[in-house]
PDB file of N, CA and C in Angstrom:
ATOM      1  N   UNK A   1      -4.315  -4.102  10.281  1.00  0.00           N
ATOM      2  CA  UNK A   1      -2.902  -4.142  10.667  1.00  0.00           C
ATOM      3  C   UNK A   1      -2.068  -4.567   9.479  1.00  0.00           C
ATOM      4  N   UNK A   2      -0.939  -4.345   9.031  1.00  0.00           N
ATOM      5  CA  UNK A   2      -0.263  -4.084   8.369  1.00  0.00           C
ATOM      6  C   UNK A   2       0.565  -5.549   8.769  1.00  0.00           C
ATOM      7  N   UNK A   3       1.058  -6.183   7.625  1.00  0.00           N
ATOM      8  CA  UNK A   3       1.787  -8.215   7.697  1.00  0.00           C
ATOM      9  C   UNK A   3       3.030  -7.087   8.580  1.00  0.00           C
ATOM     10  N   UNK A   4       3.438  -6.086   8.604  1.00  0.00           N
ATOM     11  CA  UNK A   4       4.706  -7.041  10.068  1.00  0.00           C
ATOM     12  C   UNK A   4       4.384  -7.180  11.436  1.00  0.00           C
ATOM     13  N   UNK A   5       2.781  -5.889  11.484  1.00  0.00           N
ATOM     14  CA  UNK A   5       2.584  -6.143  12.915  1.00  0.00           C
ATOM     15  C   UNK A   5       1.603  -7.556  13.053  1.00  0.00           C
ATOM     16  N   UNK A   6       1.051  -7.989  11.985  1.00  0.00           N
ATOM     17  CA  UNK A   6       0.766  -9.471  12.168  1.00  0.00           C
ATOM     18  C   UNK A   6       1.259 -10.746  12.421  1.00  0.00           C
ATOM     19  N   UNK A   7       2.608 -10.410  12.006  1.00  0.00           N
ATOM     20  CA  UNK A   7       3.571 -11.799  11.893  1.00  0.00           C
ATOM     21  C   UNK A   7       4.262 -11.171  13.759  1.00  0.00           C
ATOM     22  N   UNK A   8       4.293 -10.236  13.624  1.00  0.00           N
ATOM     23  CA  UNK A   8       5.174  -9.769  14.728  1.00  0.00           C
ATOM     24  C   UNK A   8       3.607 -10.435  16.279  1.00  0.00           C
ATOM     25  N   UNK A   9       2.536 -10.528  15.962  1.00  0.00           N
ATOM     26  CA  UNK A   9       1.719 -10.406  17.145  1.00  0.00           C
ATOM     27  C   UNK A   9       1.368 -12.536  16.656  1.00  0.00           C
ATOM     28  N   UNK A  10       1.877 -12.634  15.472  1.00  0.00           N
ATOM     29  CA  UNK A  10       1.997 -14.294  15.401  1.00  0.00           C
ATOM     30  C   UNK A  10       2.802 -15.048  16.441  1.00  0.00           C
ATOM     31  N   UNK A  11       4.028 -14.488  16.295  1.00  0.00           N
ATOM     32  CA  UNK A  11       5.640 -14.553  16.563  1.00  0.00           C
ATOM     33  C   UNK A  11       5.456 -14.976  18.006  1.00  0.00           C
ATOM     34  N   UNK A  12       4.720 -13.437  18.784  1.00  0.00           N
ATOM     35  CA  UNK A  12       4.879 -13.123  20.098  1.00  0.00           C
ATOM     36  C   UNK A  12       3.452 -13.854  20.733  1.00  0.00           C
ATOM     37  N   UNK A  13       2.574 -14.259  20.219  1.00  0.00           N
ATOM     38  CA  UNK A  13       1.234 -14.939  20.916  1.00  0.00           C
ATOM     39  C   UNK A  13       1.882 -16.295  21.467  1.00  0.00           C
ATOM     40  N   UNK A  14       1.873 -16.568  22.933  1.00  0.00           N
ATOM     41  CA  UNK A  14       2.117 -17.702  23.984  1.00  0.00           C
ATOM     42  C   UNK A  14       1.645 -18.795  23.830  1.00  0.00           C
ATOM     43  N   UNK A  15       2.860 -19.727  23.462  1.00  0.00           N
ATOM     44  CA  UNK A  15       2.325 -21.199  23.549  1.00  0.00           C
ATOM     45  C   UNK A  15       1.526 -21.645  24.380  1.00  0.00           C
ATOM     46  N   UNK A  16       0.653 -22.722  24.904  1.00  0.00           N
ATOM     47  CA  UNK A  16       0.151 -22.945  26.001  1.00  0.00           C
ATOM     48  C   UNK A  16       0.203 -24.717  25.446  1.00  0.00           C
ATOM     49  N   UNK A  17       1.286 -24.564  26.603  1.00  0.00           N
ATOM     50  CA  UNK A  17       2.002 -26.033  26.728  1.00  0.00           C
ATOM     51  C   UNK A  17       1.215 -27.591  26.724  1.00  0.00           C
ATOM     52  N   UNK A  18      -0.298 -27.302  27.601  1.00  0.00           N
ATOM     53  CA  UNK A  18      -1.250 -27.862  27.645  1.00  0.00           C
ATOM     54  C   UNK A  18      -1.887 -28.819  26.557  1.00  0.00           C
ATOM     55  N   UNK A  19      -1.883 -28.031  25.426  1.00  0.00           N
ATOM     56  CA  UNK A  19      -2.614 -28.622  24.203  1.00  0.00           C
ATOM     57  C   UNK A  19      -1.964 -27.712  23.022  1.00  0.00           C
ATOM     58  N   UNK A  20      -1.018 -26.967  22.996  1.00  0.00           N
ATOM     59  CA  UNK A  20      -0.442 -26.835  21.547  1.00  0.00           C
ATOM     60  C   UNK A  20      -0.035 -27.468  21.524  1.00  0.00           C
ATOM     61  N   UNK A  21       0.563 -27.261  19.558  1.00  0.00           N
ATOM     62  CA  UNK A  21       1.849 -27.732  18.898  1.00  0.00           C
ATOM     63  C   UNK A  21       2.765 -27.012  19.409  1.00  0.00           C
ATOM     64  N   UNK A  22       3.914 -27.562  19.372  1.00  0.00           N
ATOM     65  CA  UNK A  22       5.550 -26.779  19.817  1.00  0.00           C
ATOM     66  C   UNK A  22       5.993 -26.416  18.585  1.00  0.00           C
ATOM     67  N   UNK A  23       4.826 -26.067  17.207  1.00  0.00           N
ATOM     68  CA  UNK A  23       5.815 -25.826  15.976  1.00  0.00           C
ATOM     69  C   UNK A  23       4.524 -25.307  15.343  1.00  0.00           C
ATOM     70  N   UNK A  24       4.241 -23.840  15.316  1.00  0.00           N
ATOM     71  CA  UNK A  24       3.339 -23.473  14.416  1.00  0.00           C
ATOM     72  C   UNK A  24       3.923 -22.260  13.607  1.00  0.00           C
ATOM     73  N   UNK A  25       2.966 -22.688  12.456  1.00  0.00           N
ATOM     74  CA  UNK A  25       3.762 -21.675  10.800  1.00  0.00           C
ATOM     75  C   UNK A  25       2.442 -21.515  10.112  1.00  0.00           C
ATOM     76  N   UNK A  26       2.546 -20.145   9.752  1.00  0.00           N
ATOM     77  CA  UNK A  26       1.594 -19.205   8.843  1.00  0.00           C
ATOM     78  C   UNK A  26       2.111 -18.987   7.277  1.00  0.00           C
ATOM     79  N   UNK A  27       1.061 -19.171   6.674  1.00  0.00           N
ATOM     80  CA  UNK A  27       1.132 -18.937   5.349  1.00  0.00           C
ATOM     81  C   UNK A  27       0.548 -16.998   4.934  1.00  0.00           C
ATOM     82  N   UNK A  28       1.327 -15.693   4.747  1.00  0.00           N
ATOM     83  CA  UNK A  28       0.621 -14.852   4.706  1.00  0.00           C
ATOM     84  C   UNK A  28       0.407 -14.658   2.666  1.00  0.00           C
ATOM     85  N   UNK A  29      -0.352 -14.663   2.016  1.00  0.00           N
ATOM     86  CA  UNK A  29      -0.809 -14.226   1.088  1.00  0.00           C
ATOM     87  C   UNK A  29      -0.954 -12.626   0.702  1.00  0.00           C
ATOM     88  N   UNK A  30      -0.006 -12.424  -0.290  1.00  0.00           N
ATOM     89  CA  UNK A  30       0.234 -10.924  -0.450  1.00  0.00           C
ATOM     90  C   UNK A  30      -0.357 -10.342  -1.863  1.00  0.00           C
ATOM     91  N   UNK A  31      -1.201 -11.106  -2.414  1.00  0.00           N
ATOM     92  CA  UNK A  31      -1.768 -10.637  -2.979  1.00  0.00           C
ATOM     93  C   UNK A  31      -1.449 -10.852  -4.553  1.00  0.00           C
ATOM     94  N   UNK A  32      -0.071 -10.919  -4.999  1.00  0.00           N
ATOM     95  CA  UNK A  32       0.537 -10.606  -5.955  1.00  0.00           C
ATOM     96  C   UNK A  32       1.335 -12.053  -6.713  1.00  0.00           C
ATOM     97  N   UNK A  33       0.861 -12.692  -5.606  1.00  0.00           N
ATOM     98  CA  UNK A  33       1.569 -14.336  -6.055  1.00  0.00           C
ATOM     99  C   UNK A  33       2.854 -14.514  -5.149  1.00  0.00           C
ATOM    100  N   UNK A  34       2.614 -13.482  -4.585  1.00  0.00           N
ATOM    101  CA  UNK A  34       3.973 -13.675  -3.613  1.00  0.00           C
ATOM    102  C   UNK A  34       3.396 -13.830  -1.772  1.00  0.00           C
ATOM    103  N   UNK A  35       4.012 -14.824  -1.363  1.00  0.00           N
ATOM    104  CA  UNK A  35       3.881 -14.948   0.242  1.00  0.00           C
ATOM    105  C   UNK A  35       4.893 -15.054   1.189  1.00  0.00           C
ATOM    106  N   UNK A  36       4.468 -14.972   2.193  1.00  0.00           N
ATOM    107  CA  UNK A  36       5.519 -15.008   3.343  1.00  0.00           C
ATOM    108  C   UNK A  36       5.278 -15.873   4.353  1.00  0.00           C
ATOM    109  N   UNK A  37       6.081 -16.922   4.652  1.00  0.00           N
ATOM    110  CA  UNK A  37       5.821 -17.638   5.275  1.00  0.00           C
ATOM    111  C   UNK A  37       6.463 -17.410   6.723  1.00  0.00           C
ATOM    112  N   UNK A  38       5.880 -17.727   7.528  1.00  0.00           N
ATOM    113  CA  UNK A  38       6.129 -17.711   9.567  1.00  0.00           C
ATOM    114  C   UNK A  38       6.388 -18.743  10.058  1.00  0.00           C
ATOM    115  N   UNK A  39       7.199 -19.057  11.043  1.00  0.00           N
ATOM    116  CA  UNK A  39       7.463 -20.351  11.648  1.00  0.00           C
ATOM    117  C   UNK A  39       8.026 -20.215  12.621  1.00  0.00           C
ATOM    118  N   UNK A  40       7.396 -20.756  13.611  1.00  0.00           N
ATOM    119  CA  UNK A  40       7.783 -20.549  15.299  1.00  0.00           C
ATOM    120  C   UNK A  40       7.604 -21.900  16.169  1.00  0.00           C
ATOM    121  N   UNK A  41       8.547 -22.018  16.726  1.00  0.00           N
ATOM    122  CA  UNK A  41       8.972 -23.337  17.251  1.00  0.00           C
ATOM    123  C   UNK A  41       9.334 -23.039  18.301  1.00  0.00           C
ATOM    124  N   UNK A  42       9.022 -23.789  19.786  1.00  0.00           N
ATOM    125  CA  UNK A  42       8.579 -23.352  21.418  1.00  0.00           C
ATOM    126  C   UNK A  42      10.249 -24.304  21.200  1.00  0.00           C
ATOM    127  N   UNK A  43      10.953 -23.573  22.407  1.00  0.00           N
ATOM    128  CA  UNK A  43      12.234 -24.050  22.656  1.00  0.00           C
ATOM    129  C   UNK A  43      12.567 -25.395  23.007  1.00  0.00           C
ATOM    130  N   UNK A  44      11.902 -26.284  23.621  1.00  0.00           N
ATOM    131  CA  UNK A  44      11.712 -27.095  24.383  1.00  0.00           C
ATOM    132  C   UNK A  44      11.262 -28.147  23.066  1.00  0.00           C
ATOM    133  N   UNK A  45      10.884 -27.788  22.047  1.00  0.00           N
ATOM    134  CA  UNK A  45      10.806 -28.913  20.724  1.00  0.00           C
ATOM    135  C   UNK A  45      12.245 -28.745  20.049  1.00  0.00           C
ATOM    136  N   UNK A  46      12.679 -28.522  20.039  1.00  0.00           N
ATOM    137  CA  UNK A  46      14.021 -28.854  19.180  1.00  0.00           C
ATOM    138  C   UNK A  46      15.356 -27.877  19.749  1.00  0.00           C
ATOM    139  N   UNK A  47      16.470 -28.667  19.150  1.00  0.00           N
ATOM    140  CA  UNK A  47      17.940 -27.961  19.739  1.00  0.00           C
ATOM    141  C   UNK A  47      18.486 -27.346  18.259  1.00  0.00           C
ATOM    142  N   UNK A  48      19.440 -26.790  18.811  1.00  0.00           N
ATOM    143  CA  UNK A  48      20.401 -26.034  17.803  1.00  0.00           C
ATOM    144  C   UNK A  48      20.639 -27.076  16.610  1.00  0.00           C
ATOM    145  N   UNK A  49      20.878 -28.537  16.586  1.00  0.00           N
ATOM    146  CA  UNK A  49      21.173 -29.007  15.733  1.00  0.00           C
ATOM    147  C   UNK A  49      20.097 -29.634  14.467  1.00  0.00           C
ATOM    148  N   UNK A  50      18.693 -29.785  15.506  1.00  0.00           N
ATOM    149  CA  UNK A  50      17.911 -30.130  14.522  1.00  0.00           C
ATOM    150  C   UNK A  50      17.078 -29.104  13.949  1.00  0.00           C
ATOM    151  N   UNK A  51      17.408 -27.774  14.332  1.00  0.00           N
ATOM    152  CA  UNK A  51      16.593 -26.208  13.788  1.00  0.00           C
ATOM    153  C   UNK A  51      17.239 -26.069  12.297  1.00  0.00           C
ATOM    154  N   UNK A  52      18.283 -26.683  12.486  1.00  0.00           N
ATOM    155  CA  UNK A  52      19.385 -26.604  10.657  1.00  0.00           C
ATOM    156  C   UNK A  52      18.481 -27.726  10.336  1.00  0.00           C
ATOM    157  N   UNK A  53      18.111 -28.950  10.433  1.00  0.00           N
ATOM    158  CA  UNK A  53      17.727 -29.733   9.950  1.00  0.00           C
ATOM    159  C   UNK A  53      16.404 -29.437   8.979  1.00  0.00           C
ATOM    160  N   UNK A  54      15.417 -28.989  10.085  1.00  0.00           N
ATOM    161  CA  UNK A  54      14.290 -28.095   9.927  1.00  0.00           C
ATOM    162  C   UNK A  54      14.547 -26.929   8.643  1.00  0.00           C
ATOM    163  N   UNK A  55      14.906 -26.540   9.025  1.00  0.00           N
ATOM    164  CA  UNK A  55      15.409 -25.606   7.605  1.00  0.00           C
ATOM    165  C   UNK A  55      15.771 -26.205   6.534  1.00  0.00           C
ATOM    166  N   UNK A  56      16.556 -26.571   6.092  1.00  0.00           N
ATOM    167  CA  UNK A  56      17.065 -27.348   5.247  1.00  0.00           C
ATOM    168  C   UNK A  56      15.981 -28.362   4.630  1.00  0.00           C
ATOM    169  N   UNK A  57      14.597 -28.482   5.645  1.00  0.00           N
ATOM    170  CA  UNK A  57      13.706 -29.516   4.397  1.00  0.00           C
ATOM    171  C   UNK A  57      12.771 -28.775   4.174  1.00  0.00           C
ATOM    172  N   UNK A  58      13.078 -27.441   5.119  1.00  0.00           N
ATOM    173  CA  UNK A  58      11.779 -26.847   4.153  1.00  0.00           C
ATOM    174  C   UNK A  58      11.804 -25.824   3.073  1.00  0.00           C
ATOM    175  N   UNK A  59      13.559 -25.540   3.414  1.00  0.00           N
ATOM    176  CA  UNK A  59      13.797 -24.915   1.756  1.00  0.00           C
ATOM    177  C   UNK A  59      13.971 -26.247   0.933  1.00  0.00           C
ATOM    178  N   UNK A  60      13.914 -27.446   0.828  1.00  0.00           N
ATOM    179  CA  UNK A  60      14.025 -28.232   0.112  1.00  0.00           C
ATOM    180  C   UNK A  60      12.867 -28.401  -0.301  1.00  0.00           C
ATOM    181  N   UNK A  61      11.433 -28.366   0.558  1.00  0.00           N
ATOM    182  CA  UNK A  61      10.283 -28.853  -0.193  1.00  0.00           C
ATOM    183  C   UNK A  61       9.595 -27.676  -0.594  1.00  0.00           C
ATOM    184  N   UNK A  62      10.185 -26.169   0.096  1.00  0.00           N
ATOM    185  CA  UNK A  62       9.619 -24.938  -0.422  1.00  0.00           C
ATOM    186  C   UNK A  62      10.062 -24.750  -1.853  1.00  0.00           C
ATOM    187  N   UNK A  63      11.674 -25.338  -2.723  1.00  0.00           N
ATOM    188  CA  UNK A  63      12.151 -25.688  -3.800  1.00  0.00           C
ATOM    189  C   UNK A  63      11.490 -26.098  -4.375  1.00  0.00           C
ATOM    190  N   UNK A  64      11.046 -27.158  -4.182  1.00  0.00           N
ATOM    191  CA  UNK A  64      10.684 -28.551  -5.167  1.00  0.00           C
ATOM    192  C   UNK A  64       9.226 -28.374  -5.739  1.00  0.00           C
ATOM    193  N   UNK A  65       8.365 -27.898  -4.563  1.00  0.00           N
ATOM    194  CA  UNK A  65       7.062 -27.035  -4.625  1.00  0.00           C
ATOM    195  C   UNK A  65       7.037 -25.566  -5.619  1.00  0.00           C
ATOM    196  N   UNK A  66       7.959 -24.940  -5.709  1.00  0.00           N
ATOM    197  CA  UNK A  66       8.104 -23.608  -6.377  1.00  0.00           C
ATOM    198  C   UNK A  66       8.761 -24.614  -8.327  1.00  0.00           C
ATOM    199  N   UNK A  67       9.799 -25.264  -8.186  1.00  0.00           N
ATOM    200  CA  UNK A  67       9.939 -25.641  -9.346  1.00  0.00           C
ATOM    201  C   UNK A  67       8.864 -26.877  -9.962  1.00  0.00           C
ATOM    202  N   UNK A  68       8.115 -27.257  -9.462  1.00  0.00           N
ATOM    203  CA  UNK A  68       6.582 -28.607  -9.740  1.00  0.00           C
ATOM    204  C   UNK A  68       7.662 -29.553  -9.560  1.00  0.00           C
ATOM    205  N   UNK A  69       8.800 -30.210  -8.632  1.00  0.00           N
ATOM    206  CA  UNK A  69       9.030 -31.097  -9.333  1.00  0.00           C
ATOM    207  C   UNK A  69       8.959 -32.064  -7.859  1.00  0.00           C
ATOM    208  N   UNK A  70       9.533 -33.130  -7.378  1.00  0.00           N
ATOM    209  CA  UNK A  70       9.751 -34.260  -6.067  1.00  0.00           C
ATOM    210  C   UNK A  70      10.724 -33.704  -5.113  1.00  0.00           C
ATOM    211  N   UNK A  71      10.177 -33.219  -3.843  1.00  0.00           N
ATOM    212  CA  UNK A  71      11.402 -32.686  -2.721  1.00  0.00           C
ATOM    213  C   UNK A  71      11.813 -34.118  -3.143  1.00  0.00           C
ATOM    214  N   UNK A  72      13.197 -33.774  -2.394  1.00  0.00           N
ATOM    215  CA  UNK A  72      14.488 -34.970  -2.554  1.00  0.00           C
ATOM    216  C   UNK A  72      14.719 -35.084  -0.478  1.00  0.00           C
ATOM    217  N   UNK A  73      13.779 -35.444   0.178  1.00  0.00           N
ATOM    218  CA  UNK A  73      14.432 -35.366   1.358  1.00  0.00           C
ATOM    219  C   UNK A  73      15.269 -36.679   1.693  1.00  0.00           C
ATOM    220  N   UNK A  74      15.953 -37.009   2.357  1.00  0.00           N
ATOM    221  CA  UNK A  74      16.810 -38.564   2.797  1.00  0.00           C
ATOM    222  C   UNK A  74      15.565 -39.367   3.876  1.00  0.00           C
ATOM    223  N   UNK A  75      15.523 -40.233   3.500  1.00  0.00           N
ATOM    224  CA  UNK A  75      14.850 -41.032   3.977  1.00  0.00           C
ATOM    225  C   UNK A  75      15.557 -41.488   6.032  1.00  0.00           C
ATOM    226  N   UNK A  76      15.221 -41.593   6.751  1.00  0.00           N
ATOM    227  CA  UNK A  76      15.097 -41.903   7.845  1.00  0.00           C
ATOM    228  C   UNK A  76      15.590 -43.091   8.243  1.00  0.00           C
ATOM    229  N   UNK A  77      16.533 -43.681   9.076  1.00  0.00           N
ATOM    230  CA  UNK A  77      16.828 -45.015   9.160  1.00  0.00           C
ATOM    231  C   UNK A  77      15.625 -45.362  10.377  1.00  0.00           C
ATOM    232  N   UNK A  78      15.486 -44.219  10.822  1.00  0.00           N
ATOM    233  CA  UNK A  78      14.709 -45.006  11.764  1.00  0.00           C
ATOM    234  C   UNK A  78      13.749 -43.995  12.037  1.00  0.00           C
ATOM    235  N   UNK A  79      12.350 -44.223  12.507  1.00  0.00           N
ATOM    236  CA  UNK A  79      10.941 -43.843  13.021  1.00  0.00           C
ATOM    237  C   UNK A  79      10.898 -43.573  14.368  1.00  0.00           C
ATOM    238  N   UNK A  80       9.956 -42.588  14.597  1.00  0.00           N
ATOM    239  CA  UNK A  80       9.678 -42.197  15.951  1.00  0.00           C
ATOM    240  C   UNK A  80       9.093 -43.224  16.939  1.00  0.00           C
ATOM    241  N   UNK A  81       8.780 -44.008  15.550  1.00  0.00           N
ATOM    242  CA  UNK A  81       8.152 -45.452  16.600  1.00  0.00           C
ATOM    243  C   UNK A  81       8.932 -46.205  17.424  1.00  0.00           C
ATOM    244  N   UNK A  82      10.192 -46.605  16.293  1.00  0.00           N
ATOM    245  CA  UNK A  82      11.500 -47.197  16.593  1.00  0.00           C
ATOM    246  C   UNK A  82      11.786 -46.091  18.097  1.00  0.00           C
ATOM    247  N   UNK A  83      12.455 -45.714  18.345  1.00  0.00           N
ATOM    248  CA  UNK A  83      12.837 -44.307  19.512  1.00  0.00           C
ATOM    249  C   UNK A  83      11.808 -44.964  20.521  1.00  0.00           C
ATOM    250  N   UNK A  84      10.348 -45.079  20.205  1.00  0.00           N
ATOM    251  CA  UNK A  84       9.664 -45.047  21.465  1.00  0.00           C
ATOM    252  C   UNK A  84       9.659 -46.809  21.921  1.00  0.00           C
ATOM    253  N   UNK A  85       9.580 -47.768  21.034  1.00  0.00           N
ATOM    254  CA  UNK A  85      10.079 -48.880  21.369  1.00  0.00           C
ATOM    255  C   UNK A  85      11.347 -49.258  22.442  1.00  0.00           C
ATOM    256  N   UNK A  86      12.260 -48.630  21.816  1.00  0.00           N
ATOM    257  CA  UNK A  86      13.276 -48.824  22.543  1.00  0.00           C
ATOM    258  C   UNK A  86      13.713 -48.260  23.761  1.00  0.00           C
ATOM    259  N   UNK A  87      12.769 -47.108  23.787  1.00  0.00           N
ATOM    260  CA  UNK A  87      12.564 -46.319  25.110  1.00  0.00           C
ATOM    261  C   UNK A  87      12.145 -46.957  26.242  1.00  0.00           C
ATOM    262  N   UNK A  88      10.602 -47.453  26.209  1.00  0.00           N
ATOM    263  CA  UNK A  88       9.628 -48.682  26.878  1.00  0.00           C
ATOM    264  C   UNK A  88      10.670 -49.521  27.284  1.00  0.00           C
ATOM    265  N   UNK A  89      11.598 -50.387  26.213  1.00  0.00           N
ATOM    266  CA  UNK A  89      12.470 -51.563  27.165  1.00  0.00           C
ATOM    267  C   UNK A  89      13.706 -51.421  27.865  1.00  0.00           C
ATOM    268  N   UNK A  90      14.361 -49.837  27.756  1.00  0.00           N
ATOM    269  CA  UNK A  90      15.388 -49.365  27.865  1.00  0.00           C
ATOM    270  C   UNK A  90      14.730 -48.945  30.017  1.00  0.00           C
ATOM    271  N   UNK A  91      13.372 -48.499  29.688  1.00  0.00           N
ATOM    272  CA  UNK A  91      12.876 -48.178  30.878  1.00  0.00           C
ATOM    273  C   UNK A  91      12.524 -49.099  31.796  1.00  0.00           C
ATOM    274  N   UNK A  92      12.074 -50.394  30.788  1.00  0.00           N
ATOM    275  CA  UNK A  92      11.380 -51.474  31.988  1.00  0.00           C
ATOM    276  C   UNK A  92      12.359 -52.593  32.598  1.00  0.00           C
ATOM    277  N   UNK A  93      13.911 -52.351  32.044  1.00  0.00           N
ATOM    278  CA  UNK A  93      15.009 -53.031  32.050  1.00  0.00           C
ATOM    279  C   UNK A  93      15.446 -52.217  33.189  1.00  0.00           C
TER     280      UNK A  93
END
């Protein structure tokens, strides 16, 4: 099969909510030093605002990776840990 009907039967193969990831991406190798990368993300993992986000670090580290040099991403004020902490007492309150 020919990379579009591959990426195209990537694209379209069904999450199964059970035990996937809500975010899987293919690396295709073309032979020539050149690739194409895939990325598919189940609706229900992210909104309109953090899909720009998503983008934005991975042309930043797809950059930084292509020139050898340090993605520059912004550091996080806060952790997923933080979120689930405050979740637990937000719930047991």
């Amino acid at each position: 099969a020919g990379l579009e009907a591959s990426i195209e039967a990537f694209i379209e193969d069904p999450f199964d909510l059970s035990r996937d990831y809500m975010l899987r991406s293919r690396l295709y190798r073309l032979g020539d030093g050149s690739h194409v990368f895939a990325n598919v993300l189940h609706h229900i993992a992210s909104d309109g605002w953090s899909d720009g986000i998503l983008v934005s670090e991975f042309m930043e580290l797809y950059n930084a990776m292509s020139e050898g040099t340090e993605a520059s991403l912004p550091s996080l004020p806060l952790q997923y840990a933080d979120y689930a902490i405050w979740q637990r007492t937000h719930l047991e309150g």
